[in-house]
N, C-alpha and C. Protein backbone atom coordinates (compact mmCIF):
# COMPACT_ATOMS: atom_id res chain seq x y z
N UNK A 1 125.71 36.53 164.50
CA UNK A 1 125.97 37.48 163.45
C UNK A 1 125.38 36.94 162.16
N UNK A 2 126.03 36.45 161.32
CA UNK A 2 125.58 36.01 160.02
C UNK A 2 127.07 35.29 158.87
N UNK A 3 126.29 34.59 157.83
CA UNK A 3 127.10 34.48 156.81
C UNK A 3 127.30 35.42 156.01
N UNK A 4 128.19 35.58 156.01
CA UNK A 4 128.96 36.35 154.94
C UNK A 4 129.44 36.07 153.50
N UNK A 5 128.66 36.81 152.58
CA UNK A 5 129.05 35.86 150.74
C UNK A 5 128.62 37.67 150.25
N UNK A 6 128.41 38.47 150.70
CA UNK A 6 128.53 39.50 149.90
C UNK A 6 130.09 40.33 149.67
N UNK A 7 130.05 41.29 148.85
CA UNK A 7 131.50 41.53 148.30
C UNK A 7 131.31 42.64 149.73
N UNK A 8 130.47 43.33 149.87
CA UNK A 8 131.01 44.13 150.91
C UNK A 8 131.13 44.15 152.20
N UNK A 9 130.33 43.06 152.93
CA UNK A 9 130.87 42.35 153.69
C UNK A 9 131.91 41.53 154.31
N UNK A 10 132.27 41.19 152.89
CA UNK A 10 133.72 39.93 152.90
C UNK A 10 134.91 41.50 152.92
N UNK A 11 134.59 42.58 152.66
CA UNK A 11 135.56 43.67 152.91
C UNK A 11 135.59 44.24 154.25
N UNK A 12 134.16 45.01 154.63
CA UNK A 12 134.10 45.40 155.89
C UNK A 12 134.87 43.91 157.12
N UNK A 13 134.65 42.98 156.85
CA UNK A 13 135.24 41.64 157.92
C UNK A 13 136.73 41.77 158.03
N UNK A 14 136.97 41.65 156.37
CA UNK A 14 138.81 41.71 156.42
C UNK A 14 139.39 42.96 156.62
N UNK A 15 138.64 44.35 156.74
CA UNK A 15 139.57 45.49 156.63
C UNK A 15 139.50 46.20 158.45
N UNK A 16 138.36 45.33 159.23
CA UNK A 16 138.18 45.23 160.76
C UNK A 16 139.18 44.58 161.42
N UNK A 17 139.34 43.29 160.51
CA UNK A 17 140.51 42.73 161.40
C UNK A 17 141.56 42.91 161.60
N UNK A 18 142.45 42.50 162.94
CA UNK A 18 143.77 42.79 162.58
C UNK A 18 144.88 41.01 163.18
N UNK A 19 143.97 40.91 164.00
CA UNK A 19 144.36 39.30 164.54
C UNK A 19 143.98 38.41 163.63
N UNK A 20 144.89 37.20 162.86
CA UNK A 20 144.53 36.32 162.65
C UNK A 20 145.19 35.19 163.08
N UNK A 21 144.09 34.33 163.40
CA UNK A 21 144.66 32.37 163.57
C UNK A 21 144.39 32.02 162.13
N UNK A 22 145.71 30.83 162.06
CA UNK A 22 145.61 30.08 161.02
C UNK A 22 145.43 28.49 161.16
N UNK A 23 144.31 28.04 161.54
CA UNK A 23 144.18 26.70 162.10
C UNK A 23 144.65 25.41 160.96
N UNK A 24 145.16 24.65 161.21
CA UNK A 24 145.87 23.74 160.51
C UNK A 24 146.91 24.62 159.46
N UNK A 25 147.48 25.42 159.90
CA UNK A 25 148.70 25.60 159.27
C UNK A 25 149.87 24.94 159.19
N UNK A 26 150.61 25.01 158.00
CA UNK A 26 151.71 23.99 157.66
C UNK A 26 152.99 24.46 157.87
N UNK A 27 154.02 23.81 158.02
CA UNK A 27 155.68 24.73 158.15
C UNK A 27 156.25 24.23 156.08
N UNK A 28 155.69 23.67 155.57
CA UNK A 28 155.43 23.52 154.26
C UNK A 28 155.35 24.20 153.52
N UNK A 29 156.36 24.81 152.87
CA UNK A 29 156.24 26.43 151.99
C UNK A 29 155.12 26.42 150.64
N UNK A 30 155.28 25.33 150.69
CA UNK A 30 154.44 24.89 149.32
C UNK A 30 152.64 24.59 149.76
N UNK A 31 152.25 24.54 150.85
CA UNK A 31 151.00 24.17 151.27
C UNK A 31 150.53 25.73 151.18
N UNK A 32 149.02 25.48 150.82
CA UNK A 32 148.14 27.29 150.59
C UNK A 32 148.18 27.43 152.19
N UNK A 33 148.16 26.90 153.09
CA UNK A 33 148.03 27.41 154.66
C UNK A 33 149.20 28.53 154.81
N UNK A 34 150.34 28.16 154.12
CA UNK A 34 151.42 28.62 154.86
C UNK A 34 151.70 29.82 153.99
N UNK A 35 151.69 29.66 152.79
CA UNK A 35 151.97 31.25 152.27
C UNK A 35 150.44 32.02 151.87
N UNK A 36 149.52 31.24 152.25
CA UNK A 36 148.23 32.41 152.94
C UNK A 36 148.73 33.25 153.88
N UNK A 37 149.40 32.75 154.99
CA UNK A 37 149.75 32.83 156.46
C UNK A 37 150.62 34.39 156.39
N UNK A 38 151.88 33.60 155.24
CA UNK A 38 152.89 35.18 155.02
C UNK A 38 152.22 36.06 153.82
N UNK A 39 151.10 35.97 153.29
CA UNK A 39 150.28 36.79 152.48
C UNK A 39 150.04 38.16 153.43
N UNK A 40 149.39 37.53 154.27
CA UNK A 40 148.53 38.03 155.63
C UNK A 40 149.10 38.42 156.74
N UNK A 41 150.03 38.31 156.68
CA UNK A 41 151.24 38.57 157.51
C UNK A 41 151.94 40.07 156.94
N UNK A 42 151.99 40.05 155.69
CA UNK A 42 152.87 40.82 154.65
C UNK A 42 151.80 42.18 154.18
N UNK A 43 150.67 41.86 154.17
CA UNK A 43 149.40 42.57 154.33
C UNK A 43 149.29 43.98 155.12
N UNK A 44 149.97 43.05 156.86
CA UNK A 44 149.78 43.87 158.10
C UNK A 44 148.78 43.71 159.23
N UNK A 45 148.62 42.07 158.94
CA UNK A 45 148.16 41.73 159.84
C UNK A 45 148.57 41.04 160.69
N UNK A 46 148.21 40.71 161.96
CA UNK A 46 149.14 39.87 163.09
C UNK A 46 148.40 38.48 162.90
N UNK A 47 149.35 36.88 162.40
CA UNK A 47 149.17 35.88 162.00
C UNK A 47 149.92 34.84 163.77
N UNK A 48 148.64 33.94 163.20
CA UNK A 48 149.33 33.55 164.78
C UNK A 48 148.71 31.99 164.15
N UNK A 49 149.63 31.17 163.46
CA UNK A 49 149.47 29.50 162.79
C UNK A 49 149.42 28.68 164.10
N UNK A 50 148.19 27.81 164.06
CA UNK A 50 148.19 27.40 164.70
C UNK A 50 147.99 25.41 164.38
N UNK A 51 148.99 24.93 165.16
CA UNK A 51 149.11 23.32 164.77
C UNK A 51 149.36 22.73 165.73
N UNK A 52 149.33 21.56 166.36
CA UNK A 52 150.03 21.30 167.85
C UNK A 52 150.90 20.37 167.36
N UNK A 53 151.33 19.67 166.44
CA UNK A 53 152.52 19.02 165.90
C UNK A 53 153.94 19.82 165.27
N UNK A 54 153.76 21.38 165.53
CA UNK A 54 154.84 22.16 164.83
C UNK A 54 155.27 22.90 166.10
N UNK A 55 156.71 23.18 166.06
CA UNK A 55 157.57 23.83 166.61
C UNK A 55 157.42 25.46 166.81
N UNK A 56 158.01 25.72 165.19
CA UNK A 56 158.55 27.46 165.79
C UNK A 56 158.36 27.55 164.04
N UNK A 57 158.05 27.87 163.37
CA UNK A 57 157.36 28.65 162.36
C UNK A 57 158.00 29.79 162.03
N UNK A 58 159.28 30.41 161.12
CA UNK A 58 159.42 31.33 160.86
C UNK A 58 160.06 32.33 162.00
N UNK A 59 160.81 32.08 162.76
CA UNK A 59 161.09 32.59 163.97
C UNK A 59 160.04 32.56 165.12
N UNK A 60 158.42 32.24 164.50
CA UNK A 60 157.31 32.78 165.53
C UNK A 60 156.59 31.17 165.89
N UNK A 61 155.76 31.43 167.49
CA UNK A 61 155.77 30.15 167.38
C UNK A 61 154.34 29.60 167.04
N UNK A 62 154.32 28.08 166.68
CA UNK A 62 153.03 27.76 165.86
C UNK A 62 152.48 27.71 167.44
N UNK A 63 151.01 28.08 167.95
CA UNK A 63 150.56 27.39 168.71
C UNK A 63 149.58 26.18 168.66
N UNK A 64 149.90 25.26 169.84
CA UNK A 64 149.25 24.10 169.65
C UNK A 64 147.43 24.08 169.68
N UNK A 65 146.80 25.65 170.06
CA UNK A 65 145.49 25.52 170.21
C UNK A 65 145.34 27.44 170.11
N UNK A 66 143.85 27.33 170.04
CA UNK A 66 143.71 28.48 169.86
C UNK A 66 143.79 29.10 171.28
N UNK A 67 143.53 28.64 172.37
CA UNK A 67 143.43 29.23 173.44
C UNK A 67 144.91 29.17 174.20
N UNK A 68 145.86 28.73 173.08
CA UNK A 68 147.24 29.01 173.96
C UNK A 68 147.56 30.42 173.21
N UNK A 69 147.24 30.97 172.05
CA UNK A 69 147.18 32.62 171.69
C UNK A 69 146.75 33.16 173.00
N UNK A 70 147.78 34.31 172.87
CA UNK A 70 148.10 35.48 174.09
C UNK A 70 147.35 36.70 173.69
N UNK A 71 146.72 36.90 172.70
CA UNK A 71 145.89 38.03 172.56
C UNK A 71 144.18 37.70 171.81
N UNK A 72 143.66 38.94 171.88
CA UNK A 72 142.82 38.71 171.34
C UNK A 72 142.82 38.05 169.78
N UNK A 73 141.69 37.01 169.34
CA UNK A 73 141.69 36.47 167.89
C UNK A 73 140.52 37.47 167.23
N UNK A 74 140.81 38.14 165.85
CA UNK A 74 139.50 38.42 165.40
C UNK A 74 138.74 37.63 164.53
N UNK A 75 139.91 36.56 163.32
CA UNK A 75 139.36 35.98 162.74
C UNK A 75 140.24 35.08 162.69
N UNK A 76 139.28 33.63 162.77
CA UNK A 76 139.91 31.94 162.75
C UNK A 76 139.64 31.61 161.15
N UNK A 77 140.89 31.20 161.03
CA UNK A 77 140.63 30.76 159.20
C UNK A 77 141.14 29.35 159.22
N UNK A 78 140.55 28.73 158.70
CA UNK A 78 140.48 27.35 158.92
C UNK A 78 141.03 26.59 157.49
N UNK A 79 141.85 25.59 157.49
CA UNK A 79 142.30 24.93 156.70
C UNK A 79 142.47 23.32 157.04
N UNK A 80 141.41 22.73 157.86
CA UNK A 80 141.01 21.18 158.10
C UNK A 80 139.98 20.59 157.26
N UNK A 81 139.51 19.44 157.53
CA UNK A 81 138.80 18.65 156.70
C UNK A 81 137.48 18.79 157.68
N UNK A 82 136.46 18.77 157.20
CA UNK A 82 135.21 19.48 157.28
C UNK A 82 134.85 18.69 158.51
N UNK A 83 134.87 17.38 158.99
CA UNK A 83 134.83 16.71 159.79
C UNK A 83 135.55 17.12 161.35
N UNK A 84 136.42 18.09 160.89
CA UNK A 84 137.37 18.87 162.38
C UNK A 84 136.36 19.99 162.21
N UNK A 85 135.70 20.62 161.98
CA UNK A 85 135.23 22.40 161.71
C UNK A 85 134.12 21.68 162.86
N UNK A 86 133.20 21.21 163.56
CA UNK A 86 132.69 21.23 164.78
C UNK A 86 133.19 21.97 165.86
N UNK A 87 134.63 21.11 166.18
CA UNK A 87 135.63 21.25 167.54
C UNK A 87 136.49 22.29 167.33
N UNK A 88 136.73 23.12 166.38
CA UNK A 88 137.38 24.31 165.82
C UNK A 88 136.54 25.49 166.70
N UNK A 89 135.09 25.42 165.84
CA UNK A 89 133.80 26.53 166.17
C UNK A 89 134.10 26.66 167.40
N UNK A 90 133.93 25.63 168.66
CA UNK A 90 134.10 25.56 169.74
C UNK A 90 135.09 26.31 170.14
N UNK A 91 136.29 25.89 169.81
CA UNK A 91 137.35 26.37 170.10
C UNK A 91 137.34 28.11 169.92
N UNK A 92 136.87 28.43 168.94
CA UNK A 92 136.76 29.90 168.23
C UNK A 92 136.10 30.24 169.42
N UNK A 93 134.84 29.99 169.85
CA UNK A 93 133.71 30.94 171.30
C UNK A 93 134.54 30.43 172.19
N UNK A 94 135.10 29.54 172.60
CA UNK A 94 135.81 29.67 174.26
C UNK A 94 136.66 30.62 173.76
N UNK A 95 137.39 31.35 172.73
CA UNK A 95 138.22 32.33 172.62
C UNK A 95 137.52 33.31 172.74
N UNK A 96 136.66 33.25 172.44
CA UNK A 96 135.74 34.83 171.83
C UNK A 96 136.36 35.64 170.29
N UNK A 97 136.63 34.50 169.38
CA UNK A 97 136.67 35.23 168.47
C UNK A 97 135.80 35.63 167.76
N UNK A 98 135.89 36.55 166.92
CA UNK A 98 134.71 37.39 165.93
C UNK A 98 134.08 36.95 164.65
N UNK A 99 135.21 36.16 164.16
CA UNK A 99 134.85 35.57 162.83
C UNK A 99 135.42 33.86 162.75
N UNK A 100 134.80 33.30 161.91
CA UNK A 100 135.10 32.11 161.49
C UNK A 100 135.34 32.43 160.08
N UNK A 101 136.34 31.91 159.15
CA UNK A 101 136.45 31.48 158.16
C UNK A 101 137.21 30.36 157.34
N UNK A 102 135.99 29.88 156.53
CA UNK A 102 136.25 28.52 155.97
C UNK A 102 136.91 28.80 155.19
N UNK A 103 137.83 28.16 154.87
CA UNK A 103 138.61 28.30 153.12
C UNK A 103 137.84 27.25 152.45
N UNK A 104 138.45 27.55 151.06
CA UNK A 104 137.88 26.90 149.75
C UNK A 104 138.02 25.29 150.20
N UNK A 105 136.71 25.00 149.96
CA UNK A 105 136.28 23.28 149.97
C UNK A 105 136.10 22.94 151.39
N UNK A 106 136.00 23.87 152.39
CA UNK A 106 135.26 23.22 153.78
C UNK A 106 133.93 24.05 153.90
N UNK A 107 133.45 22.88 153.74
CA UNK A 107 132.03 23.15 154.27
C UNK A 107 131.07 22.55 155.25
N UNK A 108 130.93 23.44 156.46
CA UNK A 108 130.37 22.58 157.35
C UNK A 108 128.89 23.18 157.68
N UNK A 109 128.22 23.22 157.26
CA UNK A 109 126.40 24.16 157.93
C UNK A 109 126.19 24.03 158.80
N UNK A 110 126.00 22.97 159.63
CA UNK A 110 125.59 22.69 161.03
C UNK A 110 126.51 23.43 162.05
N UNK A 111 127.92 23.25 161.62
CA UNK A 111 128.96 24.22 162.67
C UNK A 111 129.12 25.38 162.35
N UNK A 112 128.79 25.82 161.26
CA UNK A 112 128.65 27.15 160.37
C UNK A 112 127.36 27.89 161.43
N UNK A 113 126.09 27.46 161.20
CA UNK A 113 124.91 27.78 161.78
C UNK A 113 125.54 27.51 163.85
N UNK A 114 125.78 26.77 164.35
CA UNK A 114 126.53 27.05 165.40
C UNK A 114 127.30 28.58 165.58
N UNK A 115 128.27 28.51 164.52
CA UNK A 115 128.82 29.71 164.92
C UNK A 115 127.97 30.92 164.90
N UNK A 116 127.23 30.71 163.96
CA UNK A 116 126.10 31.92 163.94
C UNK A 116 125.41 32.50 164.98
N UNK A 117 125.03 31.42 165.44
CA UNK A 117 124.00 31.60 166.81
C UNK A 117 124.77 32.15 167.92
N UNK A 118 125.96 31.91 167.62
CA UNK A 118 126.55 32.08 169.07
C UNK A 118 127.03 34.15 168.75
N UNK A 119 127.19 34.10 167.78
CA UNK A 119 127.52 35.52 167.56
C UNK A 119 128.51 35.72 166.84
N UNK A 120 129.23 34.66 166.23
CA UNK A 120 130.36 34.63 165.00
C UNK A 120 129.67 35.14 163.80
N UNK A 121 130.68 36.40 162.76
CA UNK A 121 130.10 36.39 161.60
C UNK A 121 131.09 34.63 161.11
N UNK A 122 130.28 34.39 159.78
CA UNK A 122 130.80 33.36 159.23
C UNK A 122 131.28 33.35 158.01
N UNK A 123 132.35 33.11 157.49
CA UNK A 123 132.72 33.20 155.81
C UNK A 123 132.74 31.46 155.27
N UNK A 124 132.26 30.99 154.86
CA UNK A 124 132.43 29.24 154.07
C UNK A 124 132.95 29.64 152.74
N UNK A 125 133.47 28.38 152.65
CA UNK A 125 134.04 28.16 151.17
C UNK A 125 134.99 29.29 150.36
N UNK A 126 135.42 29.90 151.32
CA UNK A 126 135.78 31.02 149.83
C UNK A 126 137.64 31.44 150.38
N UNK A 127 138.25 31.80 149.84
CA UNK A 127 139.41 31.60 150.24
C UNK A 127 139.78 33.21 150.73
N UNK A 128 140.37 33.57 151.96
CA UNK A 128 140.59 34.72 152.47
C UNK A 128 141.92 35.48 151.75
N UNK A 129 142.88 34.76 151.25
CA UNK A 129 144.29 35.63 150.29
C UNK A 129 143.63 36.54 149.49
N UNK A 130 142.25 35.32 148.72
CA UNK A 130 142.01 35.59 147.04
C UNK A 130 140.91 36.88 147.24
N UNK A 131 140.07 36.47 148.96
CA UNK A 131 138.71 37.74 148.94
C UNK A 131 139.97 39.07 149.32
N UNK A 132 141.02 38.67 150.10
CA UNK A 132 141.72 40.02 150.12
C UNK A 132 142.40 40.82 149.37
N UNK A 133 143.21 40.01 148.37
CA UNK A 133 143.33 40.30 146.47
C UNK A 133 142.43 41.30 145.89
N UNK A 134 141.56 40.72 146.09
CA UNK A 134 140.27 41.47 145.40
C UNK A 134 139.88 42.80 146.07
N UNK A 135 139.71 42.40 147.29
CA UNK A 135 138.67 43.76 148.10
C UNK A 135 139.78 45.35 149.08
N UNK A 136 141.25 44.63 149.29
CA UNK A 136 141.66 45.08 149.93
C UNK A 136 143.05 45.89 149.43
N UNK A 137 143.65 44.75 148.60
CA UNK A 137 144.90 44.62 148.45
C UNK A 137 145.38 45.69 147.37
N UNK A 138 146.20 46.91 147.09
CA UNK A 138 146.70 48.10 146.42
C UNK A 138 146.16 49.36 147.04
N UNK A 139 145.59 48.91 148.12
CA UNK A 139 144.82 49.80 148.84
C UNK A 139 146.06 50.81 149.71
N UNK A 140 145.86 52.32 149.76
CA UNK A 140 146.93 52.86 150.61
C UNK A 140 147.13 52.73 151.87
N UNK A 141 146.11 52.19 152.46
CA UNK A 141 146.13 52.28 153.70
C UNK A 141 146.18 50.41 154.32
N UNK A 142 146.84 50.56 156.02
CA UNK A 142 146.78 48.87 155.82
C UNK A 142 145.45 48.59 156.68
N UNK A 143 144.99 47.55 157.02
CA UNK A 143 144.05 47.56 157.96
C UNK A 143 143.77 48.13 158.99
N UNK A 144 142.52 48.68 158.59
CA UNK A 144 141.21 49.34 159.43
C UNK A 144 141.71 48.90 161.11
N UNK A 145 141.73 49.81 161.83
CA UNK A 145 141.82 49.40 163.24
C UNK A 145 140.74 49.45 164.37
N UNK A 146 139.29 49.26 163.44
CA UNK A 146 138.18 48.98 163.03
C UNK A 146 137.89 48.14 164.06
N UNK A 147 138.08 48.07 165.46
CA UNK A 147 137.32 46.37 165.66
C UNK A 147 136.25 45.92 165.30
N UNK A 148 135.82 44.50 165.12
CA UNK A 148 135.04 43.90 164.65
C UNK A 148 134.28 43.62 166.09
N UNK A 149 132.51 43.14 166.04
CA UNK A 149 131.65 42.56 167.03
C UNK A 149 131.58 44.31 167.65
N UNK A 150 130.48 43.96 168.50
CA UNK A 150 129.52 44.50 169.45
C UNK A 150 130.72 46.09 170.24
């Protein structure tokens, strides 16, 4: 697919989706993973945090990998240190998810351009609450039931 840094792109991505993983999410009310998580959650989208050191999350449970999620993923949003975003990507195509996105301050190109090739759109660097703030959010309607990919 491609990177994604235009405004209407970063809309058409978020208003397609309706699955999200939250990779390195926190049970930490105070960490941006976790009230991204109930942002996006609160939105109307289906949030599925994923950590393999956490329990049960809010009544729901964290899973330890992306491929222990029971449904389809549309978009992986990532909150690790740029050095994990290789084995993530991976993780994202044995799922078949649709999108990758980096939050603010991970930047990986080489696994970025990976995801590309393989058929992931890609979002880097930019934070998904703040692009949904902007592009989505007072909007009447909740997310597009739009699927995303082919």
């Amino acid at each position: 697919m491609s990177l994604i840094t235009d405004p209407a792109g970063l809309r058409d991505l978020l208003a397609a989706a309706r699955t999200i993983a939250i990779v390195g999410w926190s049970p930490d009310s105070a960490r941006p993973s976790h009230s991204i998580a109930e942002y996006l959650r609160a939105a109307g989208y289906r949030v599925f945090p994923v950590n393999p050191e956490v329990g049960r999350p809010s009544g729901d449970p964290a899973y330890p990998s992306l491929q222990d999620i029971p449904l389809p993923i549309d978009v992986v949003t990532v909150f690790r240190r740029p050095e994990f975003i290789p084995a993530v990507v991976e993780a994202a195509l044995a799922v078949a998810a649709k999108a990758l996105w980096l939050q603010d301050g991970v930047v990986h190109p080489e696994a970025a351009q990976r995801a590309e090739a393989a058929g992931l759109c890609v979002v880097m660097d930019r934070c998904i609450r703040r692009d949904h703030r902007r592009f989505l959010a007072g909007s009447a309607a909740p997310p597009s039931s739009t699927p995303l990919g082919p």
